[in-house]
Protein backbone atom coordinates (compact mmCIF):
# COMPACT_ATOMS: atom_id res chain seq x y z
CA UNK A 1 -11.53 73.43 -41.65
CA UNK A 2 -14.17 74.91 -39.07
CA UNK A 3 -16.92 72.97 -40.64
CA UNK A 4 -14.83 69.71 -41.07
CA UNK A 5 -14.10 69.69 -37.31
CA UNK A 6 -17.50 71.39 -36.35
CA UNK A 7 -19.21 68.10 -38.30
CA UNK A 8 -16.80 65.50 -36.73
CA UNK A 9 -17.87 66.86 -33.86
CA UNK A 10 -21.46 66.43 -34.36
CA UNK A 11 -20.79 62.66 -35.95
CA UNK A 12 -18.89 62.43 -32.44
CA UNK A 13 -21.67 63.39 -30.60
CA UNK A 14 -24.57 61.47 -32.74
CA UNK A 15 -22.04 58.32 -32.45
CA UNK A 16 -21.80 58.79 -28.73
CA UNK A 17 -25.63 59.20 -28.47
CA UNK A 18 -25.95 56.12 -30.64
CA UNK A 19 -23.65 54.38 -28.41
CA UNK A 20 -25.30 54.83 -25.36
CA UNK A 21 -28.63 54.17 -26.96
CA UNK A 22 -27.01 50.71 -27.69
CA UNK A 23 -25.85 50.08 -24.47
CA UNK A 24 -28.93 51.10 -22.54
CA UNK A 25 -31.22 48.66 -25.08
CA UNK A 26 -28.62 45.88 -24.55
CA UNK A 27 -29.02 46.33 -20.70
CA UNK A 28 -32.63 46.26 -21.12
CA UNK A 29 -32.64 42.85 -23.12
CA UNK A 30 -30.14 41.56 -20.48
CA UNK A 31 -32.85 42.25 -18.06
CA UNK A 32 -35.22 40.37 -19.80
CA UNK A 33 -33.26 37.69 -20.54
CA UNK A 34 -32.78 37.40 -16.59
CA UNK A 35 -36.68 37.28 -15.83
CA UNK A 36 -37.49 34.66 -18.83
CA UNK A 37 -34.47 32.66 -17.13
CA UNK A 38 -35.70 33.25 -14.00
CA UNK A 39 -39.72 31.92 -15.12
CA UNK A 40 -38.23 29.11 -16.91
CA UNK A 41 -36.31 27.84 -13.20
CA UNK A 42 -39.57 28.19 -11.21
CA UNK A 43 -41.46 26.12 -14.27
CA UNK A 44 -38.67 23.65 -13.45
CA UNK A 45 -39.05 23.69 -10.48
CA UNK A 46 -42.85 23.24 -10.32
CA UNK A 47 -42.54 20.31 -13.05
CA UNK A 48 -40.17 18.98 -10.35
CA UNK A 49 -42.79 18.64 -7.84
CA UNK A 50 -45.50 17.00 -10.07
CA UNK A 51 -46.08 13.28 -9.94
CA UNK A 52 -45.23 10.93 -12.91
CA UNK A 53 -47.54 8.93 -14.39
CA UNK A 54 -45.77 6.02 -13.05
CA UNK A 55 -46.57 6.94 -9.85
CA UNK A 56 -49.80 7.78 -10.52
CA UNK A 57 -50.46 4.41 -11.96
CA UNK A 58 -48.71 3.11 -8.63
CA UNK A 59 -50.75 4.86 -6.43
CA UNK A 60 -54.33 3.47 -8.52
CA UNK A 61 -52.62 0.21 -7.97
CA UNK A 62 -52.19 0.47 -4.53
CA UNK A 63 -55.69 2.29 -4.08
CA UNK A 64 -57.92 -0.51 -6.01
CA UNK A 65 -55.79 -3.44 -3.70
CA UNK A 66 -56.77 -1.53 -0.64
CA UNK A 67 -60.15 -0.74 -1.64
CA UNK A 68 -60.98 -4.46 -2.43
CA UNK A 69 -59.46 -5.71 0.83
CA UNK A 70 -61.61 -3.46 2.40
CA UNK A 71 -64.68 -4.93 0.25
CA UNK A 72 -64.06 -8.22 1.53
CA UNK A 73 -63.44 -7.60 5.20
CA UNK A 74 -66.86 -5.75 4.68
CA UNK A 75 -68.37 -8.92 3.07
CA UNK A 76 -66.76 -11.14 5.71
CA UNK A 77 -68.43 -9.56 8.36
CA UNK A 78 -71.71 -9.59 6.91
CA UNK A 79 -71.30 -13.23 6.14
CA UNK A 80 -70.41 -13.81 10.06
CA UNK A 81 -73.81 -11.82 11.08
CA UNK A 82 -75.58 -14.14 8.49
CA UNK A 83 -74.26 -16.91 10.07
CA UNK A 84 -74.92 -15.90 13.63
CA UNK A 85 -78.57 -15.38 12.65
CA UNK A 86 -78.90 -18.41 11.23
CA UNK A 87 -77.42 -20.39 14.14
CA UNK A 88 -79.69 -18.62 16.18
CA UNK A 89 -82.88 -19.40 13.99
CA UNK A 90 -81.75 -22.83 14.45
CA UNK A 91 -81.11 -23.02 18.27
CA UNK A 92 -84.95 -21.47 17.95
CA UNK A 93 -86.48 -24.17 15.93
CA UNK A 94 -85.19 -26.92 17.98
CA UNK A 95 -86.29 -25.50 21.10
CA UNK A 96 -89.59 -25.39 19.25
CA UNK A 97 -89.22 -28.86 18.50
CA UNK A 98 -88.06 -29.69 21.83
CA UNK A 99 -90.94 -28.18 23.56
CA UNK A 100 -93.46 -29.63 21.10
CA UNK A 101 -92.07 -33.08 22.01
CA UNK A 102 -92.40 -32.43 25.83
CA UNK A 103 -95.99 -32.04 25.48
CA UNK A 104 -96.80 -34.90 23.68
């Protein structure tokens, strides 16, 4: 009978061990578990904050319409100097002319 119990005693304390072996693993995996959550919110989170290609596409949109306007305010106002020049190439001829005339 002294072995018996002396061996149930010893499967007691191996199961016990075993036991808290389990427990202390399972904790550990828990933990884990809890940081992989924890990466996969702030990945969320960051894929939250990143544009769509939508608005991406919106945003070239808007870019290229603003960029052409500029292009032809540009053009506009180098078409107005042309024309000043030219208006004052004229105004220089005939007061060429003019003065030719007054001499003859």
């Amino acid at each position: 009978m002294a072995v018996l119990a002396e061996r149930d005693a010893r499967y007691s304390e191996r199961l016990h061990a075993q036991e808290e072996n389990v427990r202390t693993a399972l904790t550990a995996t828990e933990r884990r578990f809890e940081s992989v959550n924890e990466f996969r919110a702030t990945l969320a989170d960051q894929a939250a904050r990143f544009a769509t290609i939508d608005q991406v596409e919106a945003l070239r949109t808007t870019v290229n319409i603003l960029q052409d306007r500029v292009n032809k305010a540009e053009g506009g106002r180098q078409g107005l100097s042309s024309g000043w020049a030219i208006l004052v190439g004229l105004v220089g001829v005939v007061g060429v002319v003019v003065a030719l005339l007054a001499r003859l």
